[in-house]
PDB file of N, CA and C in Angstrom:
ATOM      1  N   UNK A   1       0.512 -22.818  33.386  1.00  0.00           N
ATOM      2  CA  UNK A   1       1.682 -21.929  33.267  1.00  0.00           C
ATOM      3  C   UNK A   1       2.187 -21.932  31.817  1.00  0.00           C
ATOM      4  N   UNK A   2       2.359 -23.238  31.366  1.00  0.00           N
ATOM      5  CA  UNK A   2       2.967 -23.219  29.737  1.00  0.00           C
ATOM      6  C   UNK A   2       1.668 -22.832  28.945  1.00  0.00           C
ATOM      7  N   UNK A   3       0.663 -23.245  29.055  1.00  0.00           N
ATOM      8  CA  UNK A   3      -0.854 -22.212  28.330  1.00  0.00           C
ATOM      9  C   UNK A   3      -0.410 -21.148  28.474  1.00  0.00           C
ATOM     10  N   UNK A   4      -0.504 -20.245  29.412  1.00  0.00           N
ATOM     11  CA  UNK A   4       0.147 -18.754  29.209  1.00  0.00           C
ATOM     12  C   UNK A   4       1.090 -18.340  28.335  1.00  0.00           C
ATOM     13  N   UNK A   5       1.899 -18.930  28.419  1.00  0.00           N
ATOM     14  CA  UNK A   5       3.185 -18.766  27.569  1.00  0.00           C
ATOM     15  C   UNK A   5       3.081 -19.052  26.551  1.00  0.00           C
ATOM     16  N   UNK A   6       2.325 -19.975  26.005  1.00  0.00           N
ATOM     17  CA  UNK A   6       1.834 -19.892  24.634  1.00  0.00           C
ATOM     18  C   UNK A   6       1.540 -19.223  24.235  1.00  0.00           C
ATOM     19  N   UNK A   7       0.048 -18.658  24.883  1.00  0.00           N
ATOM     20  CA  UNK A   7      -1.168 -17.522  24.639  1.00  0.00           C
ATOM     21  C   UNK A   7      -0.306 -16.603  24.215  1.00  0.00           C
ATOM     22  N   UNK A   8       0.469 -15.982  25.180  1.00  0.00           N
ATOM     23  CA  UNK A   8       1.130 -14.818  24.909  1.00  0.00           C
ATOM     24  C   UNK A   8       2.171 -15.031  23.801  1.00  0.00           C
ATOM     25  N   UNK A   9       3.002 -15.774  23.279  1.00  0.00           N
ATOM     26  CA  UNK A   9       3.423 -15.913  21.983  1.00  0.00           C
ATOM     27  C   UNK A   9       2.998 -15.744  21.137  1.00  0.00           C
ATOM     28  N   UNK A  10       1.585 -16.447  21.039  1.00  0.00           N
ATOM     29  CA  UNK A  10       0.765 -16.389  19.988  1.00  0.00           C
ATOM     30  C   UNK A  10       0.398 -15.073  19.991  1.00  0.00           C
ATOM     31  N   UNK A  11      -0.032 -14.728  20.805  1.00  0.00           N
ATOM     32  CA  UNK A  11      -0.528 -13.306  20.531  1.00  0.00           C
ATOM     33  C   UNK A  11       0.472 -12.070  20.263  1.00  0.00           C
ATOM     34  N   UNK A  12       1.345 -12.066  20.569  1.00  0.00           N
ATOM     35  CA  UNK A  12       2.597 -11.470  20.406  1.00  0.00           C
ATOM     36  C   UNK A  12       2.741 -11.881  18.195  1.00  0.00           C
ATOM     37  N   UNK A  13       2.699 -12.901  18.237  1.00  0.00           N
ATOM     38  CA  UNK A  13       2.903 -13.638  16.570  1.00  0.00           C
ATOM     39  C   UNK A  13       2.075 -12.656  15.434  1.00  0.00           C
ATOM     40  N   UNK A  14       0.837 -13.129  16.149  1.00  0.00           N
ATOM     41  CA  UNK A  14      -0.354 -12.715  15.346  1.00  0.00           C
ATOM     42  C   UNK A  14      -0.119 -10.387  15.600  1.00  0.00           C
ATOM     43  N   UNK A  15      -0.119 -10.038  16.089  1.00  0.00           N
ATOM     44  CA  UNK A  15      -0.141  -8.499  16.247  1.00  0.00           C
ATOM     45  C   UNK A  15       1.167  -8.545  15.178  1.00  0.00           C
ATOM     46  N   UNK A  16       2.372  -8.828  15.341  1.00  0.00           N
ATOM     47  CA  UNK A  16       3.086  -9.048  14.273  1.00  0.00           C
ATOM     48  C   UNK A  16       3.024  -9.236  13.488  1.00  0.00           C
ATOM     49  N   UNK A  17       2.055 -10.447  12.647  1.00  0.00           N
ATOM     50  CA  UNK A  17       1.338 -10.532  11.450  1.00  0.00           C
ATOM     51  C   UNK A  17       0.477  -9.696  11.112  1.00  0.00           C
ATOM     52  N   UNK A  18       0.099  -9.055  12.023  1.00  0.00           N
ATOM     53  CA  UNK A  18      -0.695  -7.892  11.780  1.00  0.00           C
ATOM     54  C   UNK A  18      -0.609  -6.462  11.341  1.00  0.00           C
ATOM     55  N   UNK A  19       0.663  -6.654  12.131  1.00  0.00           N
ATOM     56  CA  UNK A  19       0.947  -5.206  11.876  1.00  0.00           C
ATOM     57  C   UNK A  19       1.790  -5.130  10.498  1.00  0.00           C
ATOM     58  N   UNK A  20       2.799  -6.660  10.241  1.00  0.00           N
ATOM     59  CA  UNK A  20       3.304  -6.511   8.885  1.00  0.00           C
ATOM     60  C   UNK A  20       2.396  -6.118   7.398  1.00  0.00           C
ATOM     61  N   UNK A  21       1.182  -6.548   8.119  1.00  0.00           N
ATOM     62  CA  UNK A  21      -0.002  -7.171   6.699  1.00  0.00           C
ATOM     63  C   UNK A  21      -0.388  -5.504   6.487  1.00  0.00           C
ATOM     64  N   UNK A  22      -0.627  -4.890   7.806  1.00  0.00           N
ATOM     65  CA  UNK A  22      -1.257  -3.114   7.840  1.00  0.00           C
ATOM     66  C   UNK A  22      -0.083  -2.496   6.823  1.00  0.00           C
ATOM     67  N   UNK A  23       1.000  -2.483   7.369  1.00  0.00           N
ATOM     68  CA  UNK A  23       2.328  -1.771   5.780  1.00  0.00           C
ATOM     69  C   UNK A  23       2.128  -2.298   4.956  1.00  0.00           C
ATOM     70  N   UNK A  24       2.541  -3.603   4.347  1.00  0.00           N
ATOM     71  CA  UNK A  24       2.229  -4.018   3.337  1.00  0.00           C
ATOM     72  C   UNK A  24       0.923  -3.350   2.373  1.00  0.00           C
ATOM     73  N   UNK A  25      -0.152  -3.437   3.165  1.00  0.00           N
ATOM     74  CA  UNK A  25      -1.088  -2.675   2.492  1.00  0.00           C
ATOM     75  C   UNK A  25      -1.220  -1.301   2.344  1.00  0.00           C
ATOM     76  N   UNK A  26      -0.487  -0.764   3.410  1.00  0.00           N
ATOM     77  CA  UNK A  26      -0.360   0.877   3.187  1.00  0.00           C
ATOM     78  C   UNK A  26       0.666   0.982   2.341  1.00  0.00           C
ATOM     79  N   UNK A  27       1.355   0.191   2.234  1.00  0.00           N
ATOM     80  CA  UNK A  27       2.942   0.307   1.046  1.00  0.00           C
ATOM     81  C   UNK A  27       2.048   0.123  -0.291  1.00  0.00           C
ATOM     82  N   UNK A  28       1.225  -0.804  -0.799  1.00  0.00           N
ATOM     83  CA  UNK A  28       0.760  -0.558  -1.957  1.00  0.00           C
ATOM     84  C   UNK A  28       0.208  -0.156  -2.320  1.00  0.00           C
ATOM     85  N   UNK A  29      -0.822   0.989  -1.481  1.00  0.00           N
ATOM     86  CA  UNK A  29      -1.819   1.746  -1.302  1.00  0.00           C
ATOM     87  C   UNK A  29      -0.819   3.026  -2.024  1.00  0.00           C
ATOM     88  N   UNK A  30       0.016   3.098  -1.494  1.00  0.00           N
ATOM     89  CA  UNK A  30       0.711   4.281  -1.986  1.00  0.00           C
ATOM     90  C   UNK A  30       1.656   4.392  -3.051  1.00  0.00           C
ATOM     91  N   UNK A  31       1.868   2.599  -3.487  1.00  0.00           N
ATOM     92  CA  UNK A  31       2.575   2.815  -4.775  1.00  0.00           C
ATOM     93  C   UNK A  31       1.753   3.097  -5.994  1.00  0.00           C
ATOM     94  N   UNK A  32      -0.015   2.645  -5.885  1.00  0.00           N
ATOM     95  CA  UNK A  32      -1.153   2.642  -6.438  1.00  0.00           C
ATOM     96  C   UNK A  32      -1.112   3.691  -6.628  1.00  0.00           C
ATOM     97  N   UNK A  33      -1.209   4.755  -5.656  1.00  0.00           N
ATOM     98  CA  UNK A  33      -1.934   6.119  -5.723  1.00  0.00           C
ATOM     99  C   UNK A  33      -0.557   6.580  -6.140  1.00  0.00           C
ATOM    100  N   UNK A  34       0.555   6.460  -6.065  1.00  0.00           N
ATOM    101  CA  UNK A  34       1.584   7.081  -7.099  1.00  0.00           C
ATOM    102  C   UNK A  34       1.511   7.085  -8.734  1.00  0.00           C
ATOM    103  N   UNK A  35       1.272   5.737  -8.480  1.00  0.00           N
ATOM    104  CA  UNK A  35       1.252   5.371 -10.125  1.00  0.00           C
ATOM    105  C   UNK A  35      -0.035   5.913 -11.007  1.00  0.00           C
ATOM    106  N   UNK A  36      -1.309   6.092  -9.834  1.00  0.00           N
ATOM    107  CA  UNK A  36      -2.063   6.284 -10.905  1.00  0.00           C
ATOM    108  C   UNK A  36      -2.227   7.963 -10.845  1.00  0.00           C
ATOM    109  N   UNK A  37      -1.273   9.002  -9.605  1.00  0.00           N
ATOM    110  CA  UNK A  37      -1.022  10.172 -10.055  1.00  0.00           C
ATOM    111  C   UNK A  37      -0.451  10.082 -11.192  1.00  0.00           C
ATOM    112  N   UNK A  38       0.662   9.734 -11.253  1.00  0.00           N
ATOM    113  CA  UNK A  38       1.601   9.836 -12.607  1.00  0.00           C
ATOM    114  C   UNK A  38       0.889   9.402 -14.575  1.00  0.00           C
ATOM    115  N   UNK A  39      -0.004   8.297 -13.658  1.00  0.00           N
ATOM    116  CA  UNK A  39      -0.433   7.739 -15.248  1.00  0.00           C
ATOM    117  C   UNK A  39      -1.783   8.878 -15.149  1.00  0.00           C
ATOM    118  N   UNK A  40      -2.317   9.782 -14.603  1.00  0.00           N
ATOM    119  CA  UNK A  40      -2.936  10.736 -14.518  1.00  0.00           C
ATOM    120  C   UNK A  40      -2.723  11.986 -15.160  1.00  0.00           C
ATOM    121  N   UNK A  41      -1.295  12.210 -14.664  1.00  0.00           N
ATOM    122  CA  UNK A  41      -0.441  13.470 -15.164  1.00  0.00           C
ATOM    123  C   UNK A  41      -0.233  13.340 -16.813  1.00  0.00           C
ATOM    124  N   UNK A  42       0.222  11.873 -16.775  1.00  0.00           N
ATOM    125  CA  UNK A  42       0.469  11.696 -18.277  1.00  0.00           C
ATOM    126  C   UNK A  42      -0.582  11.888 -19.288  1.00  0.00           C
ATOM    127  N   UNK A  43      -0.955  10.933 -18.944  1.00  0.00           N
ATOM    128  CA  UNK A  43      -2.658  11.332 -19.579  1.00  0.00           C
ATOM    129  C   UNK A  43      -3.285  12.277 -19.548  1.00  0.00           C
ATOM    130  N   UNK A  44      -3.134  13.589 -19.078  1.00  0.00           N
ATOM    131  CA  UNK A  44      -3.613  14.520 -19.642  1.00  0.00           C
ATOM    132  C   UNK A  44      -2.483  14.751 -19.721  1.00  0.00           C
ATOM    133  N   UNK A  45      -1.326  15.418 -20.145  1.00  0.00           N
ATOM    134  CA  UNK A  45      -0.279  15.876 -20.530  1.00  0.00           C
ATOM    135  C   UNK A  45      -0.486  15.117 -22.225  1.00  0.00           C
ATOM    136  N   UNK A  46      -0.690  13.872 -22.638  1.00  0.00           N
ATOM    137  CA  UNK A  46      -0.585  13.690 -23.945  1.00  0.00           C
ATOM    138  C   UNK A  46      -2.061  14.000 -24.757  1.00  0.00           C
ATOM    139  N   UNK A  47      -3.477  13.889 -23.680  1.00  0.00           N
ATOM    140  CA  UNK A  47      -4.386  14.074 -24.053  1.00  0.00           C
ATOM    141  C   UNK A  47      -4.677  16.010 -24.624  1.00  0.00           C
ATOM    142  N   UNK A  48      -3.737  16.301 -24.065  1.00  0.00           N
ATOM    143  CA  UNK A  48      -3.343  17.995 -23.962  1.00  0.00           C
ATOM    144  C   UNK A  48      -2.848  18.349 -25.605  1.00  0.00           C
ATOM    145  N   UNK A  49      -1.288  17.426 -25.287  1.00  0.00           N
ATOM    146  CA  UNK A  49      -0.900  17.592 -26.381  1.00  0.00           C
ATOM    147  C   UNK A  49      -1.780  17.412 -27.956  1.00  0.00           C
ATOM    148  N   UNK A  50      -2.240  16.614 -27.883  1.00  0.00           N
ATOM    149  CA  UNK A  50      -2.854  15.706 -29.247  1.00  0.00           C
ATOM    150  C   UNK A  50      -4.199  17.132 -28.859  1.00  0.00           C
ATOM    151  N   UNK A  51      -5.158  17.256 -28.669  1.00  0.00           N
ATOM    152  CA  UNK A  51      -6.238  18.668 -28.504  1.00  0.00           C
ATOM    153  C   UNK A  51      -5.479  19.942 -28.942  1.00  0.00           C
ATOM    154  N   UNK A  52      -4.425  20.512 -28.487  1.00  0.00           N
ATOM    155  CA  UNK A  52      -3.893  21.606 -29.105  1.00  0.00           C
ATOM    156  C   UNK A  52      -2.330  21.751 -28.921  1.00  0.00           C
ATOM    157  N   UNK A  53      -2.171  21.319 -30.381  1.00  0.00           N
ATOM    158  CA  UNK A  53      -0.700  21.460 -30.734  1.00  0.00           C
ATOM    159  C   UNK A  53      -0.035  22.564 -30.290  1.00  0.00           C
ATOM    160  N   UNK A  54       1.106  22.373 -30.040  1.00  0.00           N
ATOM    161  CA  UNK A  54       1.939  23.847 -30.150  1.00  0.00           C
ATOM    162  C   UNK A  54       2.741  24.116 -30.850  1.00  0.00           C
TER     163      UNK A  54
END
């Protein structure tokens, strides 16, 4: 009876750890792909500039 009740804690724990670890990684997945839109944009925006002045 208390094995059960463990089991199921634990497993309850771990899907929780799990599911925190899945955002976490989708959270930096998307600060990544922000940042490297932006350092993208920039970079050609100055690579632009410096090729033909205006």
């Amino acid at each position: 009876m208390e094995s059960a009740l463990v089991y199921t804690l634990f497993d309850i724990l771990f899907r929780l750890i799990f599911l925190a670890l899945k955002l976490a990684v989708g959270l930096v997945k998307g600060i990544f792909k922000a940042l490297w839109f932006i350092l993208k944009h920039l970079g050609m925006g100055i690579s632009h500039l410096g090729t033909k002045p205006v």
